[in-house]
Protein backbone atom coordinates (compact mmCIF):
# COMPACT_ATOMS: atom_id res chain seq x y z
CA UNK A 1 -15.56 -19.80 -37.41
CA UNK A 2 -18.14 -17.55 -38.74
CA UNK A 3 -19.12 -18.22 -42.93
CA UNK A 4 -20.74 -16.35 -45.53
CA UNK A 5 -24.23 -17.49 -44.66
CA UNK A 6 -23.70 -15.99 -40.85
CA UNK A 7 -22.60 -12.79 -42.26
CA UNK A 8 -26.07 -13.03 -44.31
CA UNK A 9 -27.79 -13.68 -41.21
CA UNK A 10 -26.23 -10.75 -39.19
CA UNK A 11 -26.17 -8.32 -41.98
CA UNK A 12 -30.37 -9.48 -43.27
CA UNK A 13 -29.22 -9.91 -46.15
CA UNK A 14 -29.03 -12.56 -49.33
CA UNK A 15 -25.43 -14.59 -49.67
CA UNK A 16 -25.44 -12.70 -52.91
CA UNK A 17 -25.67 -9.72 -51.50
CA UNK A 18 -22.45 -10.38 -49.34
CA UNK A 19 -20.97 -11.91 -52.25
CA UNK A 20 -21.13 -8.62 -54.05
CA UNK A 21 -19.99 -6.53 -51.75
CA UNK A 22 -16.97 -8.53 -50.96
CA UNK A 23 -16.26 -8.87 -54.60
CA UNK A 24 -16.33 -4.58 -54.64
CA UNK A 25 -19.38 -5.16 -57.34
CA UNK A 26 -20.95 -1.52 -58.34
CA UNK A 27 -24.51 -3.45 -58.10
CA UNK A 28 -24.27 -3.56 -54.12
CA UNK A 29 -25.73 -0.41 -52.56
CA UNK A 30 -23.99 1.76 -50.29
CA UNK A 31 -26.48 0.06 -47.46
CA UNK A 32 -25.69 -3.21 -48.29
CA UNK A 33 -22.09 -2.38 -48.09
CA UNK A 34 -22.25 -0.91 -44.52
CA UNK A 35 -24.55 -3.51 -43.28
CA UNK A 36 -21.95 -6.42 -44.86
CA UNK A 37 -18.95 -4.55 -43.63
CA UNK A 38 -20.21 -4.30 -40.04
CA UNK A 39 -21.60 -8.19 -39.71
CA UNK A 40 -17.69 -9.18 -40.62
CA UNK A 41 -16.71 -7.27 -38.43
CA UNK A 42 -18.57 -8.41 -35.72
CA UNK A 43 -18.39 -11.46 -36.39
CA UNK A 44 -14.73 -11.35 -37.56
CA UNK A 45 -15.39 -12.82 -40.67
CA UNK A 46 -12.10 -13.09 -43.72
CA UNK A 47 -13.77 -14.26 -47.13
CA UNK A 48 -11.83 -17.40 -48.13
CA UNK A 49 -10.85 -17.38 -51.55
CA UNK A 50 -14.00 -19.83 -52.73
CA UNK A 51 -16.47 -16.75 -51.25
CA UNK A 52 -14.73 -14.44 -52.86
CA UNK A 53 -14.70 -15.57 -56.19
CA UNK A 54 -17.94 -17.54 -55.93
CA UNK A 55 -16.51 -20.46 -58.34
CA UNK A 56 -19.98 -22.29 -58.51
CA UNK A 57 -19.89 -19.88 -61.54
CA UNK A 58 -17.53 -20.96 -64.50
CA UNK A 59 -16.04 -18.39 -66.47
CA UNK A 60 -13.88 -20.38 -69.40
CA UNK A 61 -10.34 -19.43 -67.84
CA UNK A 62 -7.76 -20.88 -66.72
CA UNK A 63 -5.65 -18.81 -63.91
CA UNK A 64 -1.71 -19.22 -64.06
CA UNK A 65 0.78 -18.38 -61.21
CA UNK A 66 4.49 -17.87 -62.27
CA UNK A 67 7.55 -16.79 -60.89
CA UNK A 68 7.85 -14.37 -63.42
CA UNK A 69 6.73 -14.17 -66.94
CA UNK A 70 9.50 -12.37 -68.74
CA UNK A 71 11.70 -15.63 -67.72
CA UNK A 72 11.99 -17.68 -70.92
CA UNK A 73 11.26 -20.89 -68.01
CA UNK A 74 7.96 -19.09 -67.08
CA UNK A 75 7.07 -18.57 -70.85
CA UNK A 76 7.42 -22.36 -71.77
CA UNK A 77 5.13 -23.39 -68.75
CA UNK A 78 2.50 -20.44 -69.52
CA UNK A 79 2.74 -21.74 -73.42
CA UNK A 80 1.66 -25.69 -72.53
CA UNK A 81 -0.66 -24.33 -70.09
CA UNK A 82 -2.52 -21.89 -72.79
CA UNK A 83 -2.37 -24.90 -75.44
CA UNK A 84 -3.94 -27.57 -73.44
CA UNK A 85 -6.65 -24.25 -72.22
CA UNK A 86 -7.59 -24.14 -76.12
CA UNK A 87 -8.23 -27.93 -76.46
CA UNK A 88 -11.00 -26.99 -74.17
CA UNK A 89 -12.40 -23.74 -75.09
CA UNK A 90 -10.55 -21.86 -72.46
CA UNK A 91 -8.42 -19.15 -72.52
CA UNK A 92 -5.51 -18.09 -69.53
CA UNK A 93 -5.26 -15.44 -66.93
CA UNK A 94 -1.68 -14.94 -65.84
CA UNK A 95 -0.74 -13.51 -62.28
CA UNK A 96 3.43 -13.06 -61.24
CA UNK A 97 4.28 -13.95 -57.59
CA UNK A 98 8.25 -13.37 -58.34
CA UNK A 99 8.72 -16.17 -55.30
CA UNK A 100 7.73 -13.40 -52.94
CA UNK A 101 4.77 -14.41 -50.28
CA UNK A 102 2.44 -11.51 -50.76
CA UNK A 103 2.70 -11.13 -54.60
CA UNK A 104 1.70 -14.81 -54.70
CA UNK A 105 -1.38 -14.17 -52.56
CA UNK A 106 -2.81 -11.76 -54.36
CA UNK A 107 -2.15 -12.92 -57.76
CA UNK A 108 -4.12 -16.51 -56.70
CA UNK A 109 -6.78 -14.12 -54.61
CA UNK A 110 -7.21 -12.24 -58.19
CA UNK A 111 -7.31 -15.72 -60.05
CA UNK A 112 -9.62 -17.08 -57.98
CA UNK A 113 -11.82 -13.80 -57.85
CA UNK A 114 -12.00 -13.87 -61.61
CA UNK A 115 -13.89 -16.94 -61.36
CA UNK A 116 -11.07 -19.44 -63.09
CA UNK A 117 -12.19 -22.45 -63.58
CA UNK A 118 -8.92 -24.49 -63.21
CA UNK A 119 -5.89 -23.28 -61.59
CA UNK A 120 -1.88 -23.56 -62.13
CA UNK A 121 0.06 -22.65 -59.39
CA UNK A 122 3.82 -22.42 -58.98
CA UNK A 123 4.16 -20.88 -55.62
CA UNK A 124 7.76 -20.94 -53.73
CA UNK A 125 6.50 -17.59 -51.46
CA UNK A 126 3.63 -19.38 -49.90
CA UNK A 127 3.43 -21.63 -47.02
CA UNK A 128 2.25 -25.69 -47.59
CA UNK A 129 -0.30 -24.52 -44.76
CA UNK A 130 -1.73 -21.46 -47.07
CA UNK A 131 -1.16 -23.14 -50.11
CA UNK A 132 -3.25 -26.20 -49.10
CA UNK A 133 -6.11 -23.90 -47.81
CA UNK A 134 -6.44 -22.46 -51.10
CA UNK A 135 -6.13 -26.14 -52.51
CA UNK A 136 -9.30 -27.26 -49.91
CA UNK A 137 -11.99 -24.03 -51.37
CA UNK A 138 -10.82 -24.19 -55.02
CA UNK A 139 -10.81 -27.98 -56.43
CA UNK A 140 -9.27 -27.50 -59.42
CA UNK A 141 -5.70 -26.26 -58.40
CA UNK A 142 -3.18 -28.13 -59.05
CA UNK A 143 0.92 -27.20 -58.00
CA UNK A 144 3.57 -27.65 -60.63
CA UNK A 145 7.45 -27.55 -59.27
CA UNK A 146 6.69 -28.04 -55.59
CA UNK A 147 5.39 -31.62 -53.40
CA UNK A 148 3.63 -31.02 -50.41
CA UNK A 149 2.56 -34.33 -49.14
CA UNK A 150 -0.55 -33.59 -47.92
CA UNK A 151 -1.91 -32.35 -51.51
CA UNK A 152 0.15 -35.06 -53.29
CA UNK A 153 -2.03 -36.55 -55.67
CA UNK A 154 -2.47 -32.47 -56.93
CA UNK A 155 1.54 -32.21 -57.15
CA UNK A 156 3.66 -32.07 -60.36
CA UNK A 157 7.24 -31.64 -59.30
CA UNK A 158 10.17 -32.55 -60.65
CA UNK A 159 13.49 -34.36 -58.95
CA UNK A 160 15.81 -31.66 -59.19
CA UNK A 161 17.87 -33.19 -56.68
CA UNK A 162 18.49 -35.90 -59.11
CA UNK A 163 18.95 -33.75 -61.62
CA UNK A 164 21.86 -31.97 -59.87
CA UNK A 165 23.02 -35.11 -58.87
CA UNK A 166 23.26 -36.50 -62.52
CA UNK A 167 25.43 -33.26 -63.81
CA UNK A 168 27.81 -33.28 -61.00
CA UNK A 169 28.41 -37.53 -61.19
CA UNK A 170 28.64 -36.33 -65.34
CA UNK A 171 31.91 -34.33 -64.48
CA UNK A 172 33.66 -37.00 -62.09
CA UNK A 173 32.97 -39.69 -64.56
CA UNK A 174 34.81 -37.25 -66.99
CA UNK A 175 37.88 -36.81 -64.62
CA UNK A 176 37.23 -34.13 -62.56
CA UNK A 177 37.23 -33.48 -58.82
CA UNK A 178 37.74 -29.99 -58.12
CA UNK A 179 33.61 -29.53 -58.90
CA UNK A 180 32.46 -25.80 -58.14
CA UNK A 181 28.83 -25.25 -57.60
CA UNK A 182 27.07 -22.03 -58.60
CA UNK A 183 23.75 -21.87 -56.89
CA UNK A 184 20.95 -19.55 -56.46
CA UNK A 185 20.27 -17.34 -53.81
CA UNK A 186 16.99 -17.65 -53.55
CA UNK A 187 15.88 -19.55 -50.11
CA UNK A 188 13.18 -21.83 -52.42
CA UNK A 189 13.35 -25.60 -52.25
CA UNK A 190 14.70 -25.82 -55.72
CA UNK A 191 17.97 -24.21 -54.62
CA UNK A 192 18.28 -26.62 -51.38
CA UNK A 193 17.31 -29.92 -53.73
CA UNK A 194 20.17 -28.93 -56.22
CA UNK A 195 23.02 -27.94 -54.04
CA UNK A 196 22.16 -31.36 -52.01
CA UNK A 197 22.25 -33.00 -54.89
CA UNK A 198 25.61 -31.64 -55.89
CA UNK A 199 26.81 -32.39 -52.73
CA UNK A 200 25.68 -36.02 -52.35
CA UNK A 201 27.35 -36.68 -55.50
CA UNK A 202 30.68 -35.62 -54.10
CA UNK A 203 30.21 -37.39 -51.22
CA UNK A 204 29.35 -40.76 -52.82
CA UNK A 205 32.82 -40.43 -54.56
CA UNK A 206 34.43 -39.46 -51.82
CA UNK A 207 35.22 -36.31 -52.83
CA UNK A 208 35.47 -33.85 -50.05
CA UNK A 209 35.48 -30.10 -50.92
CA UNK A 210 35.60 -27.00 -48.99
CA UNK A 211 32.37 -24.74 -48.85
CA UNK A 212 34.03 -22.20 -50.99
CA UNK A 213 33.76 -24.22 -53.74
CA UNK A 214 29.84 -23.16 -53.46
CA UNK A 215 29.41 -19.66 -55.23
CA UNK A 216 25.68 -18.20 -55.29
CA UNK A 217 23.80 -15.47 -57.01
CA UNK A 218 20.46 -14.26 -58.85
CA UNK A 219 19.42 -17.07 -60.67
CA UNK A 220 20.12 -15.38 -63.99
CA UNK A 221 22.90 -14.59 -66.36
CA UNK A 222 23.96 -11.41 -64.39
CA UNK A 223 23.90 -13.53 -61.27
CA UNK A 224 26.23 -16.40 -63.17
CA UNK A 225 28.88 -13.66 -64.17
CA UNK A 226 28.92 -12.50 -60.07
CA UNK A 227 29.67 -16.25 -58.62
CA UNK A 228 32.23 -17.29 -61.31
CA UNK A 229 34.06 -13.78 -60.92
CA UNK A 230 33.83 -14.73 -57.26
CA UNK A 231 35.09 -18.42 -57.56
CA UNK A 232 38.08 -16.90 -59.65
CA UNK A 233 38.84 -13.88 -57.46
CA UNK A 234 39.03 -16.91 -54.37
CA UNK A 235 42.11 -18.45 -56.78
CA UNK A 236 40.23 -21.98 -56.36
CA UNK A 237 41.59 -25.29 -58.46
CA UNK A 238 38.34 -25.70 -60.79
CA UNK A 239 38.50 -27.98 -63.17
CA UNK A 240 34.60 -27.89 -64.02
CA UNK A 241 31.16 -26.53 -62.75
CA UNK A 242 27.90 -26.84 -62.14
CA UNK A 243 24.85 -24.11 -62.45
CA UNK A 244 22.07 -23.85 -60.89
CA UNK A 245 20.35 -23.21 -64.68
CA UNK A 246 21.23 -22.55 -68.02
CA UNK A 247 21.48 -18.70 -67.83
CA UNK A 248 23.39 -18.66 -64.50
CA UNK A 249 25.81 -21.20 -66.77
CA UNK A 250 25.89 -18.52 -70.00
CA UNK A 251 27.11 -15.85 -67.07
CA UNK A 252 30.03 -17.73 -66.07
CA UNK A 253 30.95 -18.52 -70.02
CA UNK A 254 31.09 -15.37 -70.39
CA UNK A 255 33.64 -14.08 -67.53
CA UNK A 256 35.56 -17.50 -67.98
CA UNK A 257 36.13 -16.30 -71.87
CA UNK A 258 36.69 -12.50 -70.52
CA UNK A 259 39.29 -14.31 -68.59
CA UNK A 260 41.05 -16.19 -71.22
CA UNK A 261 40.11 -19.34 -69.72
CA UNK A 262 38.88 -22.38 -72.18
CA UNK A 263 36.01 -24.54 -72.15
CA UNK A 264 35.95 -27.07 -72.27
CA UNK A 265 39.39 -27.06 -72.36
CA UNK A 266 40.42 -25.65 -69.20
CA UNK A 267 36.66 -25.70 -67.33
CA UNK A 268 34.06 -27.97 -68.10
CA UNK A 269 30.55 -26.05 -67.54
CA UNK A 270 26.98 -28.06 -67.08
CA UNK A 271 23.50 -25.94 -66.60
CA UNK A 272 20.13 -26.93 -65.51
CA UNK A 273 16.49 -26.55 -67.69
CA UNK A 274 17.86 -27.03 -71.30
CA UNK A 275 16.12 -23.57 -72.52
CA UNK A 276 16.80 -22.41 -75.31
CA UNK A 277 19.57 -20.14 -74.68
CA UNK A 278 21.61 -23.88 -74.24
CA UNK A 279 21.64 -24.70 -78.05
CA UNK A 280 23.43 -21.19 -78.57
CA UNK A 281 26.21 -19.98 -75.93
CA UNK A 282 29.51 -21.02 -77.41
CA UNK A 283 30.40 -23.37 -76.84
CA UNK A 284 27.04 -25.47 -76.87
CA UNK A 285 25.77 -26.25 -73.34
CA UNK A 286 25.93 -29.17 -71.61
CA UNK A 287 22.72 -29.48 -69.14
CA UNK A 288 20.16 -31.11 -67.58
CA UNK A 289 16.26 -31.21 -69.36
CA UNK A 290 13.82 -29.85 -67.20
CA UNK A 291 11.04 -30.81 -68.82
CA UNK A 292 8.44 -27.78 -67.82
CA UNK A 293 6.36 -28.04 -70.76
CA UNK A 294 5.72 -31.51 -70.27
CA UNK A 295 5.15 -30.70 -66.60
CA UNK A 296 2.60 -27.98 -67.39
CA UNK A 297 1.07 -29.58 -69.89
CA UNK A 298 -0.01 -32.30 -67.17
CA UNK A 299 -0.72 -29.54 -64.82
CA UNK A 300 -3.17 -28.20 -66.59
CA UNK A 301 -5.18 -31.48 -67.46
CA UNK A 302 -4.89 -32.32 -64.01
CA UNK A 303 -6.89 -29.11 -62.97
CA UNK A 304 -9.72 -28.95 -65.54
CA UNK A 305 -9.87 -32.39 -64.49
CA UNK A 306 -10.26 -31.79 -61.00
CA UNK A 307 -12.41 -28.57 -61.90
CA UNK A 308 -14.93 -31.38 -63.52
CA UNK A 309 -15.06 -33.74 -60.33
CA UNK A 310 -13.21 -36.61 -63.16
CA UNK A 311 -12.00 -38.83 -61.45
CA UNK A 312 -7.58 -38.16 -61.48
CA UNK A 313 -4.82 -40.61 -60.20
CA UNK A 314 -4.21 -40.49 -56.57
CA UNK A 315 -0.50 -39.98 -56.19
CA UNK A 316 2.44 -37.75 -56.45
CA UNK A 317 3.35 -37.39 -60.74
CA UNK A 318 7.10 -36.97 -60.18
CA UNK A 319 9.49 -36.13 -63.15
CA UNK A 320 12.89 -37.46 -63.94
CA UNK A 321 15.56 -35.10 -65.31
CA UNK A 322 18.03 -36.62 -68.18
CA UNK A 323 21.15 -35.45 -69.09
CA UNK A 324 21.52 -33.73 -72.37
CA UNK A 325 24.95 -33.59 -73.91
CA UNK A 326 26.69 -31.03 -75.66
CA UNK A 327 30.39 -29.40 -76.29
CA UNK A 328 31.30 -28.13 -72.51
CA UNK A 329 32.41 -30.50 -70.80
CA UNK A 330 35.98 -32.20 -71.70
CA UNK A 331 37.36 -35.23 -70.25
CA UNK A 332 40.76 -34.71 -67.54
CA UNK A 333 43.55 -36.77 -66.95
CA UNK A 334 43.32 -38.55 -63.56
């Protein structure tokens, strides 16, 4: 596989020079550019990420990758990030994937092209095989909300499986059997850990439902109305429910209480994340703590860290969910 320093050689040129002209830089001359351009060619030559940025160089940032920034979830984790940034004289560069493979690329391409120092990546798009190539040219990235074995000592995740697990046992140990599930429709681990959790909850109880007790949706409020209008509309016995977060949970309150149905009353509701939105749907939310700040907080030390060749801890850092409780869920006759 050709490098940077072949190109050089094929092109007569200085690695700077190549450097430059892969980073577009207005100081590369329009030879330099055609002589660069042809040696890749030839030699079929894609600058990796660490070329392209040329992170010998430090710049004082520290590049973010979210799902989305507007989402409160995304603000929280961009918040601890920036905070622990200041401790060190650093400021943040933000980039959105939205979960989608190529918007994730080229928001950690840009990252890494403006020289971050660090890096904070929550990537569901991107492949374990991509994401640990970018993890092997740029030392200091670290992944929040995701395990890949291979980078584990560089993984902050959290059990949401568990945490799934914990809301749906919450609801038998109140009564209740006839659990439904509203889950996201979003093919990301995160879904797949939650409904399994939901499921092996059932299970261990002995509780067998059928799969129409699973509604899904966008993982947001607008999403949450869809699924419970669709678990009603399928004239299911639900006695309580479980969301796949906190806003999907404030959607279903809301077409429950359209409906004249009571909760906790009639339907007990849990969410997932304890945002803030939680502390203020009526009536107060029952849910399960994600604790991203904590999470991104640790994220970040981990990659200046790494960034600094200091020497880290050399294994998975795993969160455990917890249960907060609050006014939706109601207790049920056996």
């Amino acid at each position: 596989m050709a490098t940077i320093k072949d190109v050089a050689r094929e092109a007569g040129v200085s690695i700077a020079t190549v450097s430059r002209v892969i980073n577009k830089s207005p100081k590369a001359s329009k030879a330099s550019v055609h002589s660069v351009t042809q040696a890749m060619e030839k030699l079929g030559y894609r600058p990796n990420a660490a070329a392209k940025a040329l992170v010998s160089q430090n710049s004082n940032t520290v590049g973010v990758l979210v799902g989305d920034v507007s989402d409160p979830f995304f603000g929280s984790m961009v918040k601890a990030v920036d905070t622990v940034a200041h401790e060190y004289s650093k400021h943040i560069l933000i980039g959105n994937g939205y979960h989608n493979p190529e918007d994730e690329r080229k928001a950690i391409e840009l990252l890494i092209n403006n020289r971050c120092d660090a890096l904070v990546i929550h990537s569901k798009g991107l492949s374990d095989e991509e994401l640990i190539g970018y993890a092997k040219e740029v030392k200091g990235l670290v992944l929040i909300n995701r395990h890949i074995p291979e980078l584990s000592e560089r993984c902050i995740s959290l059990d949401n499986r568990r945490g799934a697990y914990l809301a749906t046992e919450y609801l038998i140990r109140h009564g209740h059997k006839q659990i439904a599930c509203i889950a996201s429709n979003h093919d990301i681990e995160d879904a797949q850990d939650r409904i399994s959790g939901y499921l092996a909850a059932l299970q261990e109880h002995s509780i067998e439902l059928p799969k129409s007790y699973i509604e899904y949706g966008e993982p947001n409020s607008d999403g949450g109305e869809v699924a419970m209008t669709n678990l009603l509309t399928k004239s299911l016995t639900v006695t309580g429910v479980v969301a796949y977060n906190d806003y999907m949970a404030a959607g279903a309150l809301s077409v429950l209480d359209e409906n004249g149905v009571k909760v906790p009353e009639q339907v007990s509701m849990l969410g997932f994340d304890d945002g803030l939105i939680a502390r203020y749907v009526h009536p107060r939310l029952t849910t399960v703590r994600y604790p991203i700040e904590m999470m991104a907080e640790r994220a970040a030390r981990l990659a200046l860290n790494l960034a600094n060749s200091e020497p880290v801890e050399e294994e998975a850092i795993i969160f455990t969910p917890t249960l907060v409780r609050r006014n939706s869920v109601d207790k049920i006759s056996a």
